[in-house]
Protein backbone atom coordinates (compact mmCIF):
# COMPACT_ATOMS: atom_id res chain seq x y z
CA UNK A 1 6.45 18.61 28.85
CA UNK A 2 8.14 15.39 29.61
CA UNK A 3 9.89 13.46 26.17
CA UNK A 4 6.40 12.15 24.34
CA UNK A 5 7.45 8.81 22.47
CA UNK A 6 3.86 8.95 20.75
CA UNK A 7 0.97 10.98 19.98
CA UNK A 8 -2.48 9.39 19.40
CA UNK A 9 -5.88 11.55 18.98
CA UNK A 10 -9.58 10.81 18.39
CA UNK A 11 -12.63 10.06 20.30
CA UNK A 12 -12.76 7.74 22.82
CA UNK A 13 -16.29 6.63 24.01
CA UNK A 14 -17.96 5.35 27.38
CA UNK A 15 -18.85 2.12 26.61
CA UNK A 16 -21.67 -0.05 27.63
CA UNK A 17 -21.19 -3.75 27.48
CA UNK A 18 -24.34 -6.29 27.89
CA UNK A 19 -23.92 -8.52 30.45
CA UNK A 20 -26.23 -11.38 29.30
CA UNK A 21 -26.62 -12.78 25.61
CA UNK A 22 -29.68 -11.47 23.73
CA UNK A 23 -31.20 -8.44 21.74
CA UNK A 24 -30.50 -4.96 23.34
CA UNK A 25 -33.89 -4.17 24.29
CA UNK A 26 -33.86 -6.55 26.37
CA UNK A 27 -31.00 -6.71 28.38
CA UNK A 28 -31.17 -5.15 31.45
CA UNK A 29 -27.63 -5.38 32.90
CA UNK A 30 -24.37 -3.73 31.81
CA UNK A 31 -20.87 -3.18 32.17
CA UNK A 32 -19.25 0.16 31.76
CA UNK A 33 -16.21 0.36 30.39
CA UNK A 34 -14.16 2.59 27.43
CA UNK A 35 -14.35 2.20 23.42
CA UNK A 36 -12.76 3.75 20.61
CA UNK A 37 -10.09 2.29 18.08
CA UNK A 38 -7.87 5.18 18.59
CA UNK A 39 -7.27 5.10 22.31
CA UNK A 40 -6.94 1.18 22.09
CA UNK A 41 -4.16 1.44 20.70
CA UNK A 42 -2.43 4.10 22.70
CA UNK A 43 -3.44 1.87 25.29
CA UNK A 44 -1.50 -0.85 24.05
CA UNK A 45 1.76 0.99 23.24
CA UNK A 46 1.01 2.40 26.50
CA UNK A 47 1.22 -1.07 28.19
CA UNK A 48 4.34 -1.78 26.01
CA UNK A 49 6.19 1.06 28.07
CA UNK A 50 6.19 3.57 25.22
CA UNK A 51 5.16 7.58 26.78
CA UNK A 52 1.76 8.23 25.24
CA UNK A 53 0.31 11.39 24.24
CA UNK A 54 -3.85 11.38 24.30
CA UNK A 55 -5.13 14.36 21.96
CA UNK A 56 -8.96 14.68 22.12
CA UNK A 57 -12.31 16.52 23.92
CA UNK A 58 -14.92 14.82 26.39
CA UNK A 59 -18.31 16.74 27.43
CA UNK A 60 -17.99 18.40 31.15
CA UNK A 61 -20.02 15.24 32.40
CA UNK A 62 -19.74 11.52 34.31
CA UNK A 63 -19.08 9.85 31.59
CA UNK A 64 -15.99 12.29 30.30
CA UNK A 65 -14.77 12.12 33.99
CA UNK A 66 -14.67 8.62 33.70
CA UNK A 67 -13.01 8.26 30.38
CA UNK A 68 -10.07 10.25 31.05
CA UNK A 69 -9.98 8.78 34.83
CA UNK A 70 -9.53 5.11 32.74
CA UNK A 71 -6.92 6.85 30.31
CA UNK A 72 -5.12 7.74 32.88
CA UNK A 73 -4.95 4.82 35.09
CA UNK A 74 -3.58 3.23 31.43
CA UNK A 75 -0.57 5.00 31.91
CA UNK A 76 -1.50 8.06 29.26
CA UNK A 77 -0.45 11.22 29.39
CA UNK A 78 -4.38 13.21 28.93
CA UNK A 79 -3.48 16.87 29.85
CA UNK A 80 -4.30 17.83 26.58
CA UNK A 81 -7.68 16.29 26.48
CA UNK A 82 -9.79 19.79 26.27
CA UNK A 83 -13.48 19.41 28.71
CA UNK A 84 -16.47 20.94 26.19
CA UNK A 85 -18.86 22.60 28.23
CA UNK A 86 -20.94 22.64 25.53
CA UNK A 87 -21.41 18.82 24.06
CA UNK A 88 -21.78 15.15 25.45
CA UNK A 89 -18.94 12.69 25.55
CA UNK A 90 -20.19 9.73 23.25
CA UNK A 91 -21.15 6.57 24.10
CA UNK A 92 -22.36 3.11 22.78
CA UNK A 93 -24.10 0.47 24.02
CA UNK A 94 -22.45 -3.44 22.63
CA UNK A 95 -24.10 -6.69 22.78
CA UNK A 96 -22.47 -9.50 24.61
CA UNK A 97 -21.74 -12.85 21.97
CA UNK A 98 -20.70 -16.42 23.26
CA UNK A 99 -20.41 -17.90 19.99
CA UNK A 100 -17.20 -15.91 18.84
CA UNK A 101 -19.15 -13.57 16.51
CA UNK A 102 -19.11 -9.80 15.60
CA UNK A 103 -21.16 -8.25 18.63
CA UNK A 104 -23.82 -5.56 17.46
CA UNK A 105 -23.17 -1.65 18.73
CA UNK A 106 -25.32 1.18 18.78
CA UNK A 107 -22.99 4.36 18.80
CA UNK A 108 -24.46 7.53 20.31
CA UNK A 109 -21.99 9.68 19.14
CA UNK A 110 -23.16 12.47 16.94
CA UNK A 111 -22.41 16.18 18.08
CA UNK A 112 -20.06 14.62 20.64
CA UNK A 113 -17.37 16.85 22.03
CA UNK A 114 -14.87 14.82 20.07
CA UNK A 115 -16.60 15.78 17.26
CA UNK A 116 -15.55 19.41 17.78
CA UNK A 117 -11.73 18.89 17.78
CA UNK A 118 -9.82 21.43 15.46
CA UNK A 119 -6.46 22.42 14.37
CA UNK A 120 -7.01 24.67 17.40
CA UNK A 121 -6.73 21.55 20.21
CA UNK A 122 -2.84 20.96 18.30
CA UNK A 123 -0.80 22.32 20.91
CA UNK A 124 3.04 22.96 19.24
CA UNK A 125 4.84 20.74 21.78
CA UNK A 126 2.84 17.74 21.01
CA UNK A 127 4.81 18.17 17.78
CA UNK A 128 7.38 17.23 19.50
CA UNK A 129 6.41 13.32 19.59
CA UNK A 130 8.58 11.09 17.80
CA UNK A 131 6.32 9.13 16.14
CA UNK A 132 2.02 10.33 15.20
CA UNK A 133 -0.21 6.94 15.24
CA UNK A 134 -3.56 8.20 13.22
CA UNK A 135 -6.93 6.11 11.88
CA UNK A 136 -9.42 6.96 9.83
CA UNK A 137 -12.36 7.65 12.26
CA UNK A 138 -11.30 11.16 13.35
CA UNK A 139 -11.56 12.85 10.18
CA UNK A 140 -15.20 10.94 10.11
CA UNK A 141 -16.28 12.62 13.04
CA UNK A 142 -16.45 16.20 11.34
CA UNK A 143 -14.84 18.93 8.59
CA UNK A 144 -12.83 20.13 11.57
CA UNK A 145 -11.46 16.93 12.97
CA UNK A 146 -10.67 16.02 9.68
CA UNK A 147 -8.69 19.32 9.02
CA UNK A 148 -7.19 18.73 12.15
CA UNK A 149 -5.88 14.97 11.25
CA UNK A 150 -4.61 16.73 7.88
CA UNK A 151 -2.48 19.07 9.70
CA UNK A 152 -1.20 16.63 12.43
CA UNK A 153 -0.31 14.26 9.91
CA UNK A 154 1.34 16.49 7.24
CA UNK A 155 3.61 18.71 10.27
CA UNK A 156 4.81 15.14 12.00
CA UNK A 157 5.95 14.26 8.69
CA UNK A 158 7.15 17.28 7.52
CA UNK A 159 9.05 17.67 11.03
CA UNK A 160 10.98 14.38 10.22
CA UNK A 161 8.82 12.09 12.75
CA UNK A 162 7.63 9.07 11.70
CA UNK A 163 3.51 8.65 11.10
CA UNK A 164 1.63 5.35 11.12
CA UNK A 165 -2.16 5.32 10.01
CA UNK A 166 -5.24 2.74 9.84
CA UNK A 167 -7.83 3.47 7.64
CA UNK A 168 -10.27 1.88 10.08
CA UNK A 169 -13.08 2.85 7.86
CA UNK A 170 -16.80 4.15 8.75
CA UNK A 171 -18.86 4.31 6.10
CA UNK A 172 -21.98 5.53 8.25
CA UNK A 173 -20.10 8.43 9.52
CA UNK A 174 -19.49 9.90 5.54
CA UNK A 175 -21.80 11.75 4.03
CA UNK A 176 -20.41 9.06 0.86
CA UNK A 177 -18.42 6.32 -0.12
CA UNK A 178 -16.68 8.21 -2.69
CA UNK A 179 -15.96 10.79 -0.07
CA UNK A 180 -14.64 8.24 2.43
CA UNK A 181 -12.39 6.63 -0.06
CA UNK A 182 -11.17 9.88 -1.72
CA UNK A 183 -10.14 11.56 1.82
CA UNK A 184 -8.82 8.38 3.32
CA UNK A 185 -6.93 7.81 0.71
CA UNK A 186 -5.46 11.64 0.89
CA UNK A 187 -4.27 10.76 4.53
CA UNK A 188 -2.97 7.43 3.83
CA UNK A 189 -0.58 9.39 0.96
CA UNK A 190 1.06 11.51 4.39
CA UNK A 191 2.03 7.94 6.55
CA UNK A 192 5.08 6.33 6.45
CA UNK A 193 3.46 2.74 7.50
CA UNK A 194 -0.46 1.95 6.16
CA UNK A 195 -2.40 -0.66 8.03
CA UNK A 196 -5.23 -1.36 6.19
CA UNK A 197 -7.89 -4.52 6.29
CA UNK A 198 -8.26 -6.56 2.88
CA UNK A 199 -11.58 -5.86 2.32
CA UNK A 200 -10.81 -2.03 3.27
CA UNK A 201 -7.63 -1.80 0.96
CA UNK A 202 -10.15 -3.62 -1.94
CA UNK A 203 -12.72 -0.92 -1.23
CA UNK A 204 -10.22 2.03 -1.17
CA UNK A 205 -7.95 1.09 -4.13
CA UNK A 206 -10.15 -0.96 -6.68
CA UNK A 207 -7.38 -3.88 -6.82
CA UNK A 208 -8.17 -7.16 -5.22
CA UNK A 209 -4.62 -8.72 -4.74
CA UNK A 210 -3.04 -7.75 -1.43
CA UNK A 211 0.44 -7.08 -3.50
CA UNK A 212 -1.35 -4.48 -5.84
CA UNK A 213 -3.14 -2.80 -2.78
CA UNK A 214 0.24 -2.57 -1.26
CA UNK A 215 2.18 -1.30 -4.58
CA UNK A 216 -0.96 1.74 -4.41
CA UNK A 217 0.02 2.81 -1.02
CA UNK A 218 3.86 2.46 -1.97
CA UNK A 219 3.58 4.48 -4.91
CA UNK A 220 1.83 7.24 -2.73
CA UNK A 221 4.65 7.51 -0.39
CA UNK A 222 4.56 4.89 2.34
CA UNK A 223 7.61 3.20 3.61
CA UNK A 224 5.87 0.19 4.09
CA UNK A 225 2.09 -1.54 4.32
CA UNK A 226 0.95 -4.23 5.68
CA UNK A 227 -2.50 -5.84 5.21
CA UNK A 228 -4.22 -7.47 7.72
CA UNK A 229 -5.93 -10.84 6.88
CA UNK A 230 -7.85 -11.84 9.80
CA UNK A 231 -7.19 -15.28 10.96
CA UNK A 232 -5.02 -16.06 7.61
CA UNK A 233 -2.44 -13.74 9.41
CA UNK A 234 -1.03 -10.72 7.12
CA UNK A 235 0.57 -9.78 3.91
CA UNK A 236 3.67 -7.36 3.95
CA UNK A 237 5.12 -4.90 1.15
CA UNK A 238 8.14 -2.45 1.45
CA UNK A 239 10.38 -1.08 -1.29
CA UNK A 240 12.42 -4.05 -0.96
CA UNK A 241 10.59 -6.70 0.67
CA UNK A 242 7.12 -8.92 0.41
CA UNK A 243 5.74 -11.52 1.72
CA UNK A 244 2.94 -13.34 4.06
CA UNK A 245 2.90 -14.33 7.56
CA UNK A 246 0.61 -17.03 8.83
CA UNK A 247 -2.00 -16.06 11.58
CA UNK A 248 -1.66 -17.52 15.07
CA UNK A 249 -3.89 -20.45 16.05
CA UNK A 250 -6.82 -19.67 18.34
CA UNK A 251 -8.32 -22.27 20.24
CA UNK A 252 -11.28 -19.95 20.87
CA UNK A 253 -12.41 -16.63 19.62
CA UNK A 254 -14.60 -14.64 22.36
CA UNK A 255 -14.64 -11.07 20.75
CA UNK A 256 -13.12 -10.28 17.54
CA UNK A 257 -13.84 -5.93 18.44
CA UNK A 258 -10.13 -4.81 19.15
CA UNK A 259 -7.90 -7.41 17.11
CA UNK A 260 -6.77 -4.42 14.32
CA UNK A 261 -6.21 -1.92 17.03
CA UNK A 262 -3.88 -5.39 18.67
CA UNK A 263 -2.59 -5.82 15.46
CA UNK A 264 -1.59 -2.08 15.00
CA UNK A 265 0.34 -1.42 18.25
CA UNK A 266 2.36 -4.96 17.40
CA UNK A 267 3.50 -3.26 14.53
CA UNK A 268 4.07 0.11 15.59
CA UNK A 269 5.87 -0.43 18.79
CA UNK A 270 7.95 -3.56 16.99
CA UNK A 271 9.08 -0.90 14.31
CA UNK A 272 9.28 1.76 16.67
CA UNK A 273 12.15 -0.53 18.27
CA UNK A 274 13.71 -0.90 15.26
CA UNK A 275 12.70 -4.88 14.58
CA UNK A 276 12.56 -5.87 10.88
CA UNK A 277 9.32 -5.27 8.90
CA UNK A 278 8.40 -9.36 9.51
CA UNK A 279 9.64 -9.03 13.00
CA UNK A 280 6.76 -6.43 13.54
CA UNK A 281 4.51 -8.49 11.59
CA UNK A 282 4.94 -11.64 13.52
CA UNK A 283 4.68 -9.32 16.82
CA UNK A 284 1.16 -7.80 15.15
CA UNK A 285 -0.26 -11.45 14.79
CA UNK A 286 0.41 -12.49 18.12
CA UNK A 287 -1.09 -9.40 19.87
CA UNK A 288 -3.96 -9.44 17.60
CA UNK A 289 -4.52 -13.27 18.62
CA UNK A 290 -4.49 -12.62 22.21
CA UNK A 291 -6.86 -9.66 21.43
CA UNK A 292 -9.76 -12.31 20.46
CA UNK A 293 -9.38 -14.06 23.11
CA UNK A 294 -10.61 -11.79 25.70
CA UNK A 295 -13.98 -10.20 26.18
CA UNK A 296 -13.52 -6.50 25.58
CA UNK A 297 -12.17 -4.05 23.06
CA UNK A 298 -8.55 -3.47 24.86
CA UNK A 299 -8.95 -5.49 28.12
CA UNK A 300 -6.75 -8.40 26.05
CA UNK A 301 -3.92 -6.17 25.08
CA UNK A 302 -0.23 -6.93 26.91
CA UNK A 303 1.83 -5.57 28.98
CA UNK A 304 5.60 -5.52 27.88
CA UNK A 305 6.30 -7.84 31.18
CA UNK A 306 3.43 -10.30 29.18
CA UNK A 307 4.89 -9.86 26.39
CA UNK A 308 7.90 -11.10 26.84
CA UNK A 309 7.34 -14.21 28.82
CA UNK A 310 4.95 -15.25 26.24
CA UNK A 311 5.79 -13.68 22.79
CA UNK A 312 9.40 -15.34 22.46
CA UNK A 313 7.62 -18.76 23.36
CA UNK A 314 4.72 -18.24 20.38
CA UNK A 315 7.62 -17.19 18.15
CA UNK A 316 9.50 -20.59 18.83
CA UNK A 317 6.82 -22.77 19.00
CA UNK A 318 4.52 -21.70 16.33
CA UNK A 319 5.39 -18.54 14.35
CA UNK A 320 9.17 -19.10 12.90
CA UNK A 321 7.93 -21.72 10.30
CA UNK A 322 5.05 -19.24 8.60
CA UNK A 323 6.41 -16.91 7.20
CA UNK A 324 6.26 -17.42 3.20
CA UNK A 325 8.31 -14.60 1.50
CA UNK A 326 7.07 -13.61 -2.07
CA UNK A 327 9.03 -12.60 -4.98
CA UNK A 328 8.88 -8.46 -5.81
């Protein structure tokens, strides 16, 4: 197995996308395309040049053919994406919005093949992977997924490799909030970087501030979090560091599905090449921005050659002034 820079795991959906405006019911054209936070963001590092590792299951059926078909054409590495002869490969249906607001999805998901990974789909060489990107929706999916994103987690860290996770939270897939919030927070306590939302970090903690959210993940063992705050940009907290960092400007927002997933592979792939923690954050912004700005869940996501004709120019122009550090 070639070097693996990154390993990424979790279900990624077939994903149908209404082509007119209007209640589902009653649209009667679509586009089919891919969904699922996880594989968004391997996408994205993927783009960024980084060797991607895709860990999941699809049903023995079109739409699992086409899902991996689109993986791979992304540049990742599936060969360790197991075919289930036995269940579907999910799928959603998503609501087209011209005004800039949250589109409505209908997930179709339930007994997928994803659903059915296990710490038996680890295979030891994926271990290998210098870094483990994680979320919260796997161990959603089922008691075995979720056993298997305990083990991934604790061995990568354990084995010295760096782990990043986002608690990308789904309440309807718990059987209850308290549940939710107890396990997520279990897996949180195993990642070096935490990448929560405000309102998440509020729900899972208790404290309202950003800075105490942050201090909870710190004291559980993270290196560093970082909190995202929508359009207001994000907060920042390490051992020996805090502070904010203003949002880019967005002349127009056309789908706001796929700006944390942005947002996560700026900071992962920033860190990953050893930028500062604010470095990253500024980088996470700007992806994130440019993920709102297209119609899709990864189709706004950059390529490293866009990235760096138009990244250093944003930093210049309209990012270098924002950033407000905070007293510890």
């Amino acid at each position: 197995m070639s070097e693996i820079d990154i390993l990424s795991f979790g279900e990624t959906m077939a994903m149908f996308v209404a082509e007119q405006t209007g209640d589902l019911a009653s649209v009667n054209a679509f586009h089919k395309r891919i969904a699922g936070a996880d594989s968004n963001v391997a996408i994205g590092l993927s783009r960024l040049g980084f060797n991607v590792a895709w860990l999941s299951r699809v049903g023995a059926d079109s739409l699992g053919r086409f899902v991996i078909d689109t993986l791979e054409k992304e540049g990742l590495d599936c060969r360790h994406v197991d075919i289930d002869t036995a269940h579907p490969t999910g799928f959603q249906f998503k609501s087209r919005t011209d005004d800039g607001g949250d589109p409505v999805v209908e997930y179709f998901r339930r007994g997928s093949a994803a659903s059915h990974l296990s710490a038996h789909s680890i295979v030891p060489g994926l271990l290998n992977a210098r870094h483990l990107h994680a979320t919260g929706i796997p161990p959603a999916l089922s008691e075995t997924a979720r056993q298997m994103t305990f083990e991934l987690m604790s061995r990568m860290r354990d084995g010295g490799r760096s782990v990043s996770f986002d608690p990308n939270l789904r309440p309807s897939l718990w059987a209850s909030e308290q549940l939710m919030i107890t396990e997520i927070n279990r897996l949180a306590a195993l990642a070096h970087w935490v990448l929560p939302g405000l309102s998440e970090g509020r729900l899972l903690t208790g404290f309202v501030e950003p800075a105490d959210i942050a201090a909870f993940y710190l004291d559980q063992g993270a290196e560093a979090v970082v909190i995202k705050l929508g359009a207001h940009g994000a907060y920042y907290r390490t051992h020996l560091d805090c502070g904010f960092v203003a949002g880019v400007p967005v002349r127009t927002v056309v789908d706001t599905v796929g700006a944390g997933d942005g947002f996560a592979v700026g900071v992962i792939s920033a860190l990953l090449e050893n930028h500062s923690i604010v470095d990253a954050v500024q980088r996470a912004n700007w992806i994130g921005s440019r993920a709102v700005q297209s119609r899709g869940d990864m189709e706004g996501l950059p390529t490293r050659t866009e990235m760096l004709a138009e990244f250093e120019t944003a930093i210049a122009s309209r990012l270098a002034p924002t950033l407000e550090r905070v007293p510890l």
